[in-house]
C-alpha atoms as a PDB file:
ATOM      1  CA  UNK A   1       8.606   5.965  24.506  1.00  0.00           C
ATOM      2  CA  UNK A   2       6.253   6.911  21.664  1.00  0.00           C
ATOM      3  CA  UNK A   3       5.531   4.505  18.861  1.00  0.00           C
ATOM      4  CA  UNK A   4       4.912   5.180  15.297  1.00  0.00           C
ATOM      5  CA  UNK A   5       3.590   2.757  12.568  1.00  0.00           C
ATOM      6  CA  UNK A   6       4.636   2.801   8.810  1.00  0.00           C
ATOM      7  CA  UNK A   7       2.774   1.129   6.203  1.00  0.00           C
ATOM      8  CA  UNK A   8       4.517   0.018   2.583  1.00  0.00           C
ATOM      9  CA  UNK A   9       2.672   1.206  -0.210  1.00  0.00           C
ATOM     10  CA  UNK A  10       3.949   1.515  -3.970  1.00  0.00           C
ATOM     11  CA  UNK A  11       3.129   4.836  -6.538  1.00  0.00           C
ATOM     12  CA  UNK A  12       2.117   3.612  -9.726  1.00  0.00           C
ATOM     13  CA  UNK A  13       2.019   5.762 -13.323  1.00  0.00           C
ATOM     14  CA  UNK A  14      -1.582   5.452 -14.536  1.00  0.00           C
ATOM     15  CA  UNK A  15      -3.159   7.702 -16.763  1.00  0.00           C
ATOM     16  CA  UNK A  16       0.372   7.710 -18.739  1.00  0.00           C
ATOM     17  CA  UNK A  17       1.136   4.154 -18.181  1.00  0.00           C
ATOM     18  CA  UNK A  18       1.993   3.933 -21.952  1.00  0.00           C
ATOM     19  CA  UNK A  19       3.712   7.504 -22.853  1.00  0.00           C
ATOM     20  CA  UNK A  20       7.106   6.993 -24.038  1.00  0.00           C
ATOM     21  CA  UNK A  21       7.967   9.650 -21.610  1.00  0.00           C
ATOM     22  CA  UNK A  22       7.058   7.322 -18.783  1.00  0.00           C
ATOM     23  CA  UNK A  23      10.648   7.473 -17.194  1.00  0.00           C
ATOM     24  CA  UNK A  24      10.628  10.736 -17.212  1.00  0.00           C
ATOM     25  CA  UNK A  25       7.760  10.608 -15.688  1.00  0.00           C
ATOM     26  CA  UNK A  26       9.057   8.408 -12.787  1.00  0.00           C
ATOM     27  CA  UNK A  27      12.349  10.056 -12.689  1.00  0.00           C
ATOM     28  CA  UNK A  28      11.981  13.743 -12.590  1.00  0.00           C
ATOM     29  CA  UNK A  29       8.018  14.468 -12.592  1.00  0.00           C
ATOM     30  CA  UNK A  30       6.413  12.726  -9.586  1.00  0.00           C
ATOM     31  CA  UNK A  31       9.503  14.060  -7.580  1.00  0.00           C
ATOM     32  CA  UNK A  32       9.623  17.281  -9.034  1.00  0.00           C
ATOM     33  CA  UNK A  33       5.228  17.012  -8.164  1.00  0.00           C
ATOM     34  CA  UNK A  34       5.803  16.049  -4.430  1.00  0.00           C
ATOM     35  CA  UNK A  35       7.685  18.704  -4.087  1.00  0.00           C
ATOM     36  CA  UNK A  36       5.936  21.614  -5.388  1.00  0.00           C
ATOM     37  CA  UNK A  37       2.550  20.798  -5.634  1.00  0.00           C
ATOM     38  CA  UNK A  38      -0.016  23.175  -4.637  1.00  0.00           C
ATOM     39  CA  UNK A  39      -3.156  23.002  -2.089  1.00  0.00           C
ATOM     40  CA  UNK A  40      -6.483  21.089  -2.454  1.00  0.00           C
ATOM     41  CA  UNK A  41      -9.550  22.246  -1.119  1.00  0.00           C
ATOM     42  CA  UNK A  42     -12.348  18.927   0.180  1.00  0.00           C
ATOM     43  CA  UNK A  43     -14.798  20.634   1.815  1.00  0.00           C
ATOM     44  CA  UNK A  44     -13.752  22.685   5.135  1.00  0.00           C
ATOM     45  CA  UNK A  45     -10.415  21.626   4.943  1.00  0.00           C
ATOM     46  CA  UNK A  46      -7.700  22.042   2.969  1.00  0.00           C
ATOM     47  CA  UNK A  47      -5.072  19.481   1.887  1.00  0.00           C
ATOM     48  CA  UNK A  48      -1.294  20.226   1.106  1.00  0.00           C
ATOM     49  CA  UNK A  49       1.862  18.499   1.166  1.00  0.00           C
ATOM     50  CA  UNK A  50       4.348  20.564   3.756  1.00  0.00           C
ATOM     51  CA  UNK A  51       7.640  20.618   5.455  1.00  0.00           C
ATOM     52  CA  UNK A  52       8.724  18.698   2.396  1.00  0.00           C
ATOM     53  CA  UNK A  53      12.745  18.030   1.966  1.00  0.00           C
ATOM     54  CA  UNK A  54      14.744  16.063  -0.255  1.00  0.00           C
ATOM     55  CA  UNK A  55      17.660  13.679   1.827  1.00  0.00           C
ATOM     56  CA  UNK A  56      20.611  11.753   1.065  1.00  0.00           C
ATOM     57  CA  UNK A  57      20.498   9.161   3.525  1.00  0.00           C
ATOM     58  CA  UNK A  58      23.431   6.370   3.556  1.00  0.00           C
ATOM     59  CA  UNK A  59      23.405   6.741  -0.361  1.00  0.00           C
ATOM     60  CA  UNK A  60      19.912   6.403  -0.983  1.00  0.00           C
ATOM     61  CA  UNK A  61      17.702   9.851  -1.947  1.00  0.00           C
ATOM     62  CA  UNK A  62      14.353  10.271  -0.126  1.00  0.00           C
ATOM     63  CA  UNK A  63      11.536  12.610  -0.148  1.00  0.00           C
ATOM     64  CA  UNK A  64      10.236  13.192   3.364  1.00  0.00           C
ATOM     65  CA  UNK A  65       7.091  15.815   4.213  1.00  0.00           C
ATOM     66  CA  UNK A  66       3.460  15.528   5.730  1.00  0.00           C
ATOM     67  CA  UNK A  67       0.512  15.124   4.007  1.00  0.00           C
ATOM     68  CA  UNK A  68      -1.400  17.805   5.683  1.00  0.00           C
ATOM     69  CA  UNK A  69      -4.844  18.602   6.750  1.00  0.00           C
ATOM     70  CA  UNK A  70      -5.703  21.991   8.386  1.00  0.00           C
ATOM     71  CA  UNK A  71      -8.898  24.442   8.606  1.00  0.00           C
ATOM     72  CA  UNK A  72      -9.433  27.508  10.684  1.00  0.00           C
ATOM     73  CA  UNK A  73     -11.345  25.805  14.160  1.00  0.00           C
ATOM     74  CA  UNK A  74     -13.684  27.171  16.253  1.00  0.00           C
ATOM     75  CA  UNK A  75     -12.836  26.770  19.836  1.00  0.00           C
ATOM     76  CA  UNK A  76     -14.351  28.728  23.225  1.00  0.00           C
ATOM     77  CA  UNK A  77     -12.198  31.527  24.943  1.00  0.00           C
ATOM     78  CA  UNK A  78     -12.140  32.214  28.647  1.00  0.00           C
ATOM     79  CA  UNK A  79     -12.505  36.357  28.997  1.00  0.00           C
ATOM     80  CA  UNK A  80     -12.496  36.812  33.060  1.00  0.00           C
ATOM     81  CA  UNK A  81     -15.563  35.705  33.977  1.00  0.00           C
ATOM     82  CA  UNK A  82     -17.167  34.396  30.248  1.00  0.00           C
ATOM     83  CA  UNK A  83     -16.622  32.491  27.728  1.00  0.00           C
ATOM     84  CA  UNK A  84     -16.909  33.144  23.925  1.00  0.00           C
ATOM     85  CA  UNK A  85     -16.689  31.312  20.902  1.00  0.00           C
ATOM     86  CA  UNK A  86     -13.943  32.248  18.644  1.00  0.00           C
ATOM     87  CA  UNK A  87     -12.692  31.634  15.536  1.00  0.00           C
ATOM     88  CA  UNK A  88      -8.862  30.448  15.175  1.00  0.00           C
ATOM     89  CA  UNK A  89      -6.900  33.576  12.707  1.00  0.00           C
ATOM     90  CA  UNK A  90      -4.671  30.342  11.854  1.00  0.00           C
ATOM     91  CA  UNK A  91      -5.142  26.928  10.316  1.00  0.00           C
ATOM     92  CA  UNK A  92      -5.312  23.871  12.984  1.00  0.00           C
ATOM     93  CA  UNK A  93      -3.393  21.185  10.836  1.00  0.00           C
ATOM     94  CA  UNK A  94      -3.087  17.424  11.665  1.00  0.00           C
ATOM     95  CA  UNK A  95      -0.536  15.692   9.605  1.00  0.00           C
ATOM     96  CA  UNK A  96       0.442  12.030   8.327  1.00  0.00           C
ATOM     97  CA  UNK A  97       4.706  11.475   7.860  1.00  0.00           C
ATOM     98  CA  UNK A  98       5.609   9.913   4.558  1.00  0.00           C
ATOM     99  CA  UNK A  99       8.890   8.965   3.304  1.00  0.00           C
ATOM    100  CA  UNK A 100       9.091   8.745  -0.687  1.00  0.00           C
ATOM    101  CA  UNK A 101      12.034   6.854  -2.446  1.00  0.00           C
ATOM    102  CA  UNK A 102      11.949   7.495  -6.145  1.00  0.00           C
ATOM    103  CA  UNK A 103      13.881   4.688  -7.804  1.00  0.00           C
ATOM    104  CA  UNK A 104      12.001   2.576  -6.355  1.00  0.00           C
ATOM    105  CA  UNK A 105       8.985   4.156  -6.394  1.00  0.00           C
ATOM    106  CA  UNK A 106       7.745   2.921  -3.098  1.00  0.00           C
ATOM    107  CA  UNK A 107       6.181   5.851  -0.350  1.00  0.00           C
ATOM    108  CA  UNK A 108       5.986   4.705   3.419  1.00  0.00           C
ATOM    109  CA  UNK A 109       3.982   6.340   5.436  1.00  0.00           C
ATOM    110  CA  UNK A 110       1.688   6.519   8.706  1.00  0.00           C
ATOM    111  CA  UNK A 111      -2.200   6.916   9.267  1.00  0.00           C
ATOM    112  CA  UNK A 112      -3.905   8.225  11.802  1.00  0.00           C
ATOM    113  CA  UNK A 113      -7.530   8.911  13.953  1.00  0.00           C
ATOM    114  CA  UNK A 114      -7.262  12.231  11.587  1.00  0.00           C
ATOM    115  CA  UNK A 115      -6.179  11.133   8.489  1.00  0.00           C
ATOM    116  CA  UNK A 116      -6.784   7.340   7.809  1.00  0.00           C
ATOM    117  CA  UNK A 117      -5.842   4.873   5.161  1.00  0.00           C
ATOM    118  CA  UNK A 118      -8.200   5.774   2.475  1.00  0.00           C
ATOM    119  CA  UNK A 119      -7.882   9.669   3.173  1.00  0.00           C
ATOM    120  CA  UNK A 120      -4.035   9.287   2.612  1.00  0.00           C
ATOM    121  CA  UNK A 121      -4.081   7.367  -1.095  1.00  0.00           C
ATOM    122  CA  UNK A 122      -6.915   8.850  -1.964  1.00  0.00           C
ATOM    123  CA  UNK A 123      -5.726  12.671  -1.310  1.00  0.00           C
ATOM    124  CA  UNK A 124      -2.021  11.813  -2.604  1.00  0.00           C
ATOM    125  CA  UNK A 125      -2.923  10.312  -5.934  1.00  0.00           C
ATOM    126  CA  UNK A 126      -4.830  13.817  -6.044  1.00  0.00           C
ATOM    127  CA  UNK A 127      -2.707  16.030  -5.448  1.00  0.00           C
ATOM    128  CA  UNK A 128       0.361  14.335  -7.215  1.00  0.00           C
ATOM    129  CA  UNK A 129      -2.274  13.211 -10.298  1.00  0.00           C
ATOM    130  CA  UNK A 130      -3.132  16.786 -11.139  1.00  0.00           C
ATOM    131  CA  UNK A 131       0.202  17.510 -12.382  1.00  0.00           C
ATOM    132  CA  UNK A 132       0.172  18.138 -16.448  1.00  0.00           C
ATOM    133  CA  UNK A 133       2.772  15.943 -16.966  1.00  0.00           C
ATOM    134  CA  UNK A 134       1.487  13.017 -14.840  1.00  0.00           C
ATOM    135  CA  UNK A 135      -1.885  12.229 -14.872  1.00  0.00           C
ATOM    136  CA  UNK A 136      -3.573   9.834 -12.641  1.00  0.00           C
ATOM    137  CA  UNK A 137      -1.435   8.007 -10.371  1.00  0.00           C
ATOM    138  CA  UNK A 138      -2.380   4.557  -7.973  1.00  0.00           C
ATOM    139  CA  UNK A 139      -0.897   4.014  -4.750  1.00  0.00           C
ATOM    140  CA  UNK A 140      -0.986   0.955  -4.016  1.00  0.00           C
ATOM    141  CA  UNK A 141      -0.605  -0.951  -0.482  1.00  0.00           C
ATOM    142  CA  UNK A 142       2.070  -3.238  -0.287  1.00  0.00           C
ATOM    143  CA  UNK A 143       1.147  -6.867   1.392  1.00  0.00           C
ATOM    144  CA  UNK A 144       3.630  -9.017   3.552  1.00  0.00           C
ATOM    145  CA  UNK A 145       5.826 -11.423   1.286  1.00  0.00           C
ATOM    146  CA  UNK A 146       5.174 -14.914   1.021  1.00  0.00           C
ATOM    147  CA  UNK A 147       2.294 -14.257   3.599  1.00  0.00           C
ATOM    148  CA  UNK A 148      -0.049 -14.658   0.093  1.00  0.00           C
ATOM    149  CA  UNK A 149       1.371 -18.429  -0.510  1.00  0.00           C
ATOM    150  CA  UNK A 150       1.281 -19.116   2.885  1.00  0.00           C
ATOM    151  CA  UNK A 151      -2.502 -18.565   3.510  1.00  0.00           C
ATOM    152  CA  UNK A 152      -3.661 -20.182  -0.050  1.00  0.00           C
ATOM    153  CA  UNK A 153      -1.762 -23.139   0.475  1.00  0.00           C
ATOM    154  CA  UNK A 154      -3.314 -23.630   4.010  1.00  0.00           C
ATOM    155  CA  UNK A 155      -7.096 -23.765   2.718  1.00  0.00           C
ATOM    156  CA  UNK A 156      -8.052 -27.225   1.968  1.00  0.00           C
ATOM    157  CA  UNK A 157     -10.272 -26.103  -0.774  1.00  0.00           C
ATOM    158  CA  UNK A 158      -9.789 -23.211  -2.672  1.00  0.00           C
ATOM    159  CA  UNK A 159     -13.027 -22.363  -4.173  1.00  0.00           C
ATOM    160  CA  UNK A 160     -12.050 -18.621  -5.668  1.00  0.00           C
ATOM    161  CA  UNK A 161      -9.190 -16.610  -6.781  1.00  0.00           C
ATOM    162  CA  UNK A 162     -10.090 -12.659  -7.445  1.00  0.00           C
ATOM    163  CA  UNK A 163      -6.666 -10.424  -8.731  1.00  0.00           C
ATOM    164  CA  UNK A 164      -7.246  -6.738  -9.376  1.00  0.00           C
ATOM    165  CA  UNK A 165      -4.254  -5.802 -11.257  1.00  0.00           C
ATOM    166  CA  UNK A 166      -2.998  -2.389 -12.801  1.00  0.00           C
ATOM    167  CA  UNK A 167      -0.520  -2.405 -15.697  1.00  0.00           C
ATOM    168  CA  UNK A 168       3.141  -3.023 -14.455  1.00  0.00           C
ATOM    169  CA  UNK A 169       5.790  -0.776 -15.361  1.00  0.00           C
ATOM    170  CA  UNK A 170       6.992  -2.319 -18.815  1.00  0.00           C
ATOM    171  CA  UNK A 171       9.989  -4.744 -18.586  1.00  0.00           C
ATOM    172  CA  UNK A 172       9.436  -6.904 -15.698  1.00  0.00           C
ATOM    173  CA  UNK A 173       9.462 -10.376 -17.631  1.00  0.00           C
ATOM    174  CA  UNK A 174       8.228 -12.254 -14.701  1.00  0.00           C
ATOM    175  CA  UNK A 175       4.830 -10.576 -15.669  1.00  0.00           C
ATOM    176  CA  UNK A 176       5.025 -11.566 -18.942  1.00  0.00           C
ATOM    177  CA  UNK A 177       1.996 -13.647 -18.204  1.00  0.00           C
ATOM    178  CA  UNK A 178      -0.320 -10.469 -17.552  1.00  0.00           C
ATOM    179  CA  UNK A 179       1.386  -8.124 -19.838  1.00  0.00           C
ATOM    180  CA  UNK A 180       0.788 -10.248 -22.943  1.00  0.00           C
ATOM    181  CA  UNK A 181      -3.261  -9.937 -21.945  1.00  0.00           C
ATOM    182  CA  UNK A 182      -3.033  -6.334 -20.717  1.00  0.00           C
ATOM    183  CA  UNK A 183      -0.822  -5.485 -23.685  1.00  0.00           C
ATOM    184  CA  UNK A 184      -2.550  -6.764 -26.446  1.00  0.00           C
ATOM    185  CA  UNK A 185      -6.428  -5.164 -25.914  1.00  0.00           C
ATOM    186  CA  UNK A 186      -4.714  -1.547 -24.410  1.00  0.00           C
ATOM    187  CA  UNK A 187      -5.577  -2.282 -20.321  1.00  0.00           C
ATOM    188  CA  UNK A 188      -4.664  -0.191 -17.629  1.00  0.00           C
ATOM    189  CA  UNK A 189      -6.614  -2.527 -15.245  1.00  0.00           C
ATOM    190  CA  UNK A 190      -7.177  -6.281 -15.020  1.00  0.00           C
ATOM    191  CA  UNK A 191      -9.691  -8.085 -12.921  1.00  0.00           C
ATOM    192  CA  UNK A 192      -9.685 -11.964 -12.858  1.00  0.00           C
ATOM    193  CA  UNK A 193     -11.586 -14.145 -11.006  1.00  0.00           C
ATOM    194  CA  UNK A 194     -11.059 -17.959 -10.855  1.00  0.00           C
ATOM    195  CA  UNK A 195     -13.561 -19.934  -9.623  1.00  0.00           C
ATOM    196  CA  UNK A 196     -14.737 -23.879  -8.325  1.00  0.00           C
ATOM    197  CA  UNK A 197     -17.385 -24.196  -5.616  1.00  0.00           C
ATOM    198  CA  UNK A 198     -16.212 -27.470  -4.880  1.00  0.00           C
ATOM    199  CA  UNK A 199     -12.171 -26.253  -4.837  1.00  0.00           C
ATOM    200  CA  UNK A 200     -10.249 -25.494  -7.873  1.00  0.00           C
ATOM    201  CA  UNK A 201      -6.540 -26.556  -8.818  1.00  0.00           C
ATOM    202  CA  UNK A 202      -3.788 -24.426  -7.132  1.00  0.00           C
ATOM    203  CA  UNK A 203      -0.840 -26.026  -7.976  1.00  0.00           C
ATOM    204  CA  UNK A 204       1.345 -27.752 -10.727  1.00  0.00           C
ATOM    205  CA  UNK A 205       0.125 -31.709 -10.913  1.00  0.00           C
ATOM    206  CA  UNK A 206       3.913 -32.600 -11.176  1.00  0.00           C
ATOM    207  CA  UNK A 207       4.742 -30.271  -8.179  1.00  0.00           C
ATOM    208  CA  UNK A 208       2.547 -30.226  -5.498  1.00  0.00           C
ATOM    209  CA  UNK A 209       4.091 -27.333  -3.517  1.00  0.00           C
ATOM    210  CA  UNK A 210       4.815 -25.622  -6.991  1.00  0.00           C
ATOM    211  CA  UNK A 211       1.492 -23.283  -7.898  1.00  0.00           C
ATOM    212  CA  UNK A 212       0.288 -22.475 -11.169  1.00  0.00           C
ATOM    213  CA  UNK A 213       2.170 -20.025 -13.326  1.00  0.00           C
ATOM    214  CA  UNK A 214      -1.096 -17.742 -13.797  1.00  0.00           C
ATOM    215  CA  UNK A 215      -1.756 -17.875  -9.789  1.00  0.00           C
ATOM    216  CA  UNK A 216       2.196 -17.249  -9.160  1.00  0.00           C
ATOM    217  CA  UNK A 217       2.146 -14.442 -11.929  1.00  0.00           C
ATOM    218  CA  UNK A 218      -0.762 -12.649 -10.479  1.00  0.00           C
ATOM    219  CA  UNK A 219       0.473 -12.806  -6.690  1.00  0.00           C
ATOM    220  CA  UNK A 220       4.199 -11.470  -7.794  1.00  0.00           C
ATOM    221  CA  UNK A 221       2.425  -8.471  -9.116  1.00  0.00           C
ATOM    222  CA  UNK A 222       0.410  -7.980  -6.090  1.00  0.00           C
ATOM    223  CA  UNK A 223       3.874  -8.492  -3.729  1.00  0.00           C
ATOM    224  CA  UNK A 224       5.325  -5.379  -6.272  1.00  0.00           C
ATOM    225  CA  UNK A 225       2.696  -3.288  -5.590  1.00  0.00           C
ATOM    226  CA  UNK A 226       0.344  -3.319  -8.778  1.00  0.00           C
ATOM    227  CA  UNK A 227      -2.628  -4.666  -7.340  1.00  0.00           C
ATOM    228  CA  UNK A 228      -3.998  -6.983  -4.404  1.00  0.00           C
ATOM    229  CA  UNK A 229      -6.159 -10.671  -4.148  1.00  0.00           C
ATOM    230  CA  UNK A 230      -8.667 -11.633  -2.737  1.00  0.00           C
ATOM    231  CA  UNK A 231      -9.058 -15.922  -1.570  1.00  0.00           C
ATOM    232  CA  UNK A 232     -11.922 -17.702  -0.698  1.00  0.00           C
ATOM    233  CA  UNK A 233     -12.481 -21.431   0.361  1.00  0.00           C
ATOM    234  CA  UNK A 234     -13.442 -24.210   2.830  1.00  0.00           C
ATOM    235  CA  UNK A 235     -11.716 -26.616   5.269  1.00  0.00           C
ATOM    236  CA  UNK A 236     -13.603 -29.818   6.086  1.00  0.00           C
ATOM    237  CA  UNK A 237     -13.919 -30.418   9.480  1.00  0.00           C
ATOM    238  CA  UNK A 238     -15.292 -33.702  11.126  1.00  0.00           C
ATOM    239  CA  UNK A 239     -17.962 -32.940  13.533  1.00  0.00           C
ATOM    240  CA  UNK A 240     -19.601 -35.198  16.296  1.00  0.00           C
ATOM    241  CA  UNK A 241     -23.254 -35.893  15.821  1.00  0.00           C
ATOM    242  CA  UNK A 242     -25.463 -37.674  17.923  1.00  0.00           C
ATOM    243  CA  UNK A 243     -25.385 -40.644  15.725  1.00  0.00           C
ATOM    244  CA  UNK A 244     -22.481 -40.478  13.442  1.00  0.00           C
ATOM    245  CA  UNK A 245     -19.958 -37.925  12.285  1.00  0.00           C
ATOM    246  CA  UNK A 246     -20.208 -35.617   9.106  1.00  0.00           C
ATOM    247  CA  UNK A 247     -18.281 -33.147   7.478  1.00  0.00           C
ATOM    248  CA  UNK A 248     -19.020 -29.832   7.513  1.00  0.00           C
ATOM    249  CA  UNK A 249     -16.982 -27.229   5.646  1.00  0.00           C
ATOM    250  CA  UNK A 250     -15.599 -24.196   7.691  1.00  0.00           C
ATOM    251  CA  UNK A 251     -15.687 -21.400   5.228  1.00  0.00           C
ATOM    252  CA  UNK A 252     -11.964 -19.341   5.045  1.00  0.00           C
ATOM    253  CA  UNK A 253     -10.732 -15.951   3.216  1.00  0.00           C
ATOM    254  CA  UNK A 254      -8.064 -14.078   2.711  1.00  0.00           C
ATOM    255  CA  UNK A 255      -7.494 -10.346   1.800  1.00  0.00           C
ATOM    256  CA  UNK A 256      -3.993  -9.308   0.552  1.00  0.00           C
ATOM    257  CA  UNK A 257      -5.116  -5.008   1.891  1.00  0.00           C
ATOM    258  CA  UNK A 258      -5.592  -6.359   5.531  1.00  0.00           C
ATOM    259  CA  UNK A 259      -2.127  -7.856   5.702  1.00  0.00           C
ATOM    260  CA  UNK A 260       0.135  -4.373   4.499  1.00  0.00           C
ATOM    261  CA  UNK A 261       3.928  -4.459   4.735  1.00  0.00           C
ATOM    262  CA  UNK A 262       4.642  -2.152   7.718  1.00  0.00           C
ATOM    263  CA  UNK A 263       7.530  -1.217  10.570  1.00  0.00           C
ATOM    264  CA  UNK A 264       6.858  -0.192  13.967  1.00  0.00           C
ATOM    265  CA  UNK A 265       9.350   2.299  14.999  1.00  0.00           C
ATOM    266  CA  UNK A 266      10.604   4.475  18.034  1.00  0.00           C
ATOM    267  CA  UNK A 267      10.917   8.471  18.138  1.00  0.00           C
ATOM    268  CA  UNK A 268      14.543   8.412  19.090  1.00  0.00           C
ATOM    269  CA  UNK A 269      16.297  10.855  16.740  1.00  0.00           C
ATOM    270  CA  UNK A 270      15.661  12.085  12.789  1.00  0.00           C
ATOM    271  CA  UNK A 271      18.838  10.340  11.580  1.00  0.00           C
ATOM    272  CA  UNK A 272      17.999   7.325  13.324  1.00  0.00           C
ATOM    273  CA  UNK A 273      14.613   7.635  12.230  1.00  0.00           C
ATOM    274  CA  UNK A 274      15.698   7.818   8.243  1.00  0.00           C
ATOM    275  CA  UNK A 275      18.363   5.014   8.653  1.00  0.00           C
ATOM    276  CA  UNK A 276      15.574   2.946   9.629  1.00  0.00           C
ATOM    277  CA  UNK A 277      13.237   4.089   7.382  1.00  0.00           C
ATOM    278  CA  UNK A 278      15.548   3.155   4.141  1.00  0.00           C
ATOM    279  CA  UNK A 279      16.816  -0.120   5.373  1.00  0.00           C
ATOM    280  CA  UNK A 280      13.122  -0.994   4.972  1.00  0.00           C
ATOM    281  CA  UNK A 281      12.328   0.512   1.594  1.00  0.00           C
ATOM    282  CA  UNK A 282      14.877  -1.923   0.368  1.00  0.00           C
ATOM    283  CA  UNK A 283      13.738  -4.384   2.127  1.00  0.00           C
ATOM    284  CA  UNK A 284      10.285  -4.086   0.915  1.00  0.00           C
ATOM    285  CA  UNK A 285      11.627  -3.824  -2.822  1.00  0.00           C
ATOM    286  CA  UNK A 286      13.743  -6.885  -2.140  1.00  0.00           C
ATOM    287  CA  UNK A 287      10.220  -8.740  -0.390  1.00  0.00           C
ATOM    288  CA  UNK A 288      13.157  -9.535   2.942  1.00  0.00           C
ATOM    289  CA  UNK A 289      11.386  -9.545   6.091  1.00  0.00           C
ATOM    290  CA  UNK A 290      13.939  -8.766   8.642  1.00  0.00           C
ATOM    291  CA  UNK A 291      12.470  -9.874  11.974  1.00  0.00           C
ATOM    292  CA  UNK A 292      11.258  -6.900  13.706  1.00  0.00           C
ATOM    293  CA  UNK A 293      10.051  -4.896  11.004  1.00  0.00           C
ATOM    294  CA  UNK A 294       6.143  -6.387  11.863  1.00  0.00           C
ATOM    295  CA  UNK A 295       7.142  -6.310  15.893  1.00  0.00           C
ATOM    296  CA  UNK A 296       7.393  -3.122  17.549  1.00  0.00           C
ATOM    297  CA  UNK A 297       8.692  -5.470  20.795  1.00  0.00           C
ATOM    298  CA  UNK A 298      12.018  -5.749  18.482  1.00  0.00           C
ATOM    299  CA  UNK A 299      12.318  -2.625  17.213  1.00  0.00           C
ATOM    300  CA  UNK A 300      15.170  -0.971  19.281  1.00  0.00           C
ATOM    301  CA  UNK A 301      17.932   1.779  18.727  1.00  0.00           C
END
């Protein structure tokens, strides 16, 4: 039975991050956008959002549709004996499913050979950004919860901490930390990069397991969807020598965009399909991992 992956990714308000019309925004506009919004052209092929629908599904409202990709092709004929090249008098399309919930603002959605990761966000955010009343959007890839905390406290010697941030919808006080900074000089973005070649302090010297409030700040916002990390560090490792040992140090990293929030799914029915599809959305705002969602040998319906 065919398989289909789903990757967690959140739609951020950009451009208008500050308007006073930003729930509007939110609400009524980026729906309203996905919706209606017309063609884009990127060299031979042309870029739409189709078969779009709005669905009530167990309570929750969802946007479903394809991000699209078509051109007329050129492909051989057989005439008796011959063959001629021909142009197609329709568009050959290849298309990506997405699944958009608006109150949460989170869009899942599948890549392909034809349209990959960085086609997808980068073609969205341009077709939905173009609107009047929206403005540049960011969609932003969602990483696995807790898997941030995990790695970092693992390295034995964290020697850098990189966040690339985006300003958080206003009135999440857990980001309180980030807002005060991005707040007071106007940001929209935020890079930070902590640094110690020789391993830098992680966590609170009272509580070991317990990490810093600006590391534990900037990795909540990256678990919402407004931004990702980037670790680096060392383990030292005893190696044999010929005479004595030494200690060499093994170098480690960790990306938050290679370790996305996705669900492995069967084709076995549209309302089965869309069931599925929501239970995760809320699990992804609620950062649950329900076992499964990550292994398609546990997926069943």
């Amino acid at each position: 039975m065919a398989k289909k992956v789903f990757y967690a990714s959140k739609v951020n308000v950009h451009a208008n991050i500050f308007s006073q019309n930003l729930n509007d925004i939110i609400e009524i506009h980026i729906p309203r956008a996905i919706l209606s919004a017309p063609s884009l052209k990127k060299g031979s092929y042309n870029w739409s959002i189709t078969d779009v629908n709005k669905v009530l599904v167990e309570g929750s409202e969802l946007i479903t549709g394809n991000l699209t990709k078509s051109r007329y092709a050129s492909m051989k004929k057989r005439d008796g004996m011959n063959t001629k090249d021909i142009v197609t008098d329709f568009e050959v399309a290849h298309t990506s499913r997405f699944f958009y919930h608006p109150v949460s603002e989170i869009i899942v959605h599948e890549f392909s050979s034809y349209i990959n990761e960085e086609d997808f966000i980068s073609i969205f955010q341009q077709l939905i950004g173009r609107d009047v009343y929206i403005g540049e959007i960011k969609v932003i890839l969602i990483p696995e919860p807790h898997k941030i905390r995990s790695e970092l406290k693992s390295i034995q010697k964290v020697t850098s901490i990189h966040f690339h941030l985006i300003h958080p919808n206003p009135g999440k006080k857990e980001f309180d930390l980030y807002n005060n900074l991005i707040n007071q000089h106007d940001l929209k973005e935020l890079d930070l990069c902590m640094a110690n070649r020789d391993g830098m302090k992680i966590s609170d010297k009272n509580d070991p397991d317990h990490l810093t409030d600006a590391i534990e700040s900037g990795i909540q916002l990256v678990e919402t969807g407004y931004g990702g990390v980037d670790i680096k560090g060392f383990d030292e490792v005893k190696v044999k020598g010929k005479r004595k040992d030494k200690i060499v140090r093994e170098q480690r990293a960790f990306l938050s965009r290679k370790s996305i929030r996705k669900i492995t799914v069967n084709e076995f029915g549209e309302e089965v399909l869309l069931s599925r599809i929501r239970s995760f959305i809320l699990d992804v705002k609620d950062k649950v991992v329900n076992k499964g969602d990550e292994d398609d040998t546990n997926i069943k319906f």
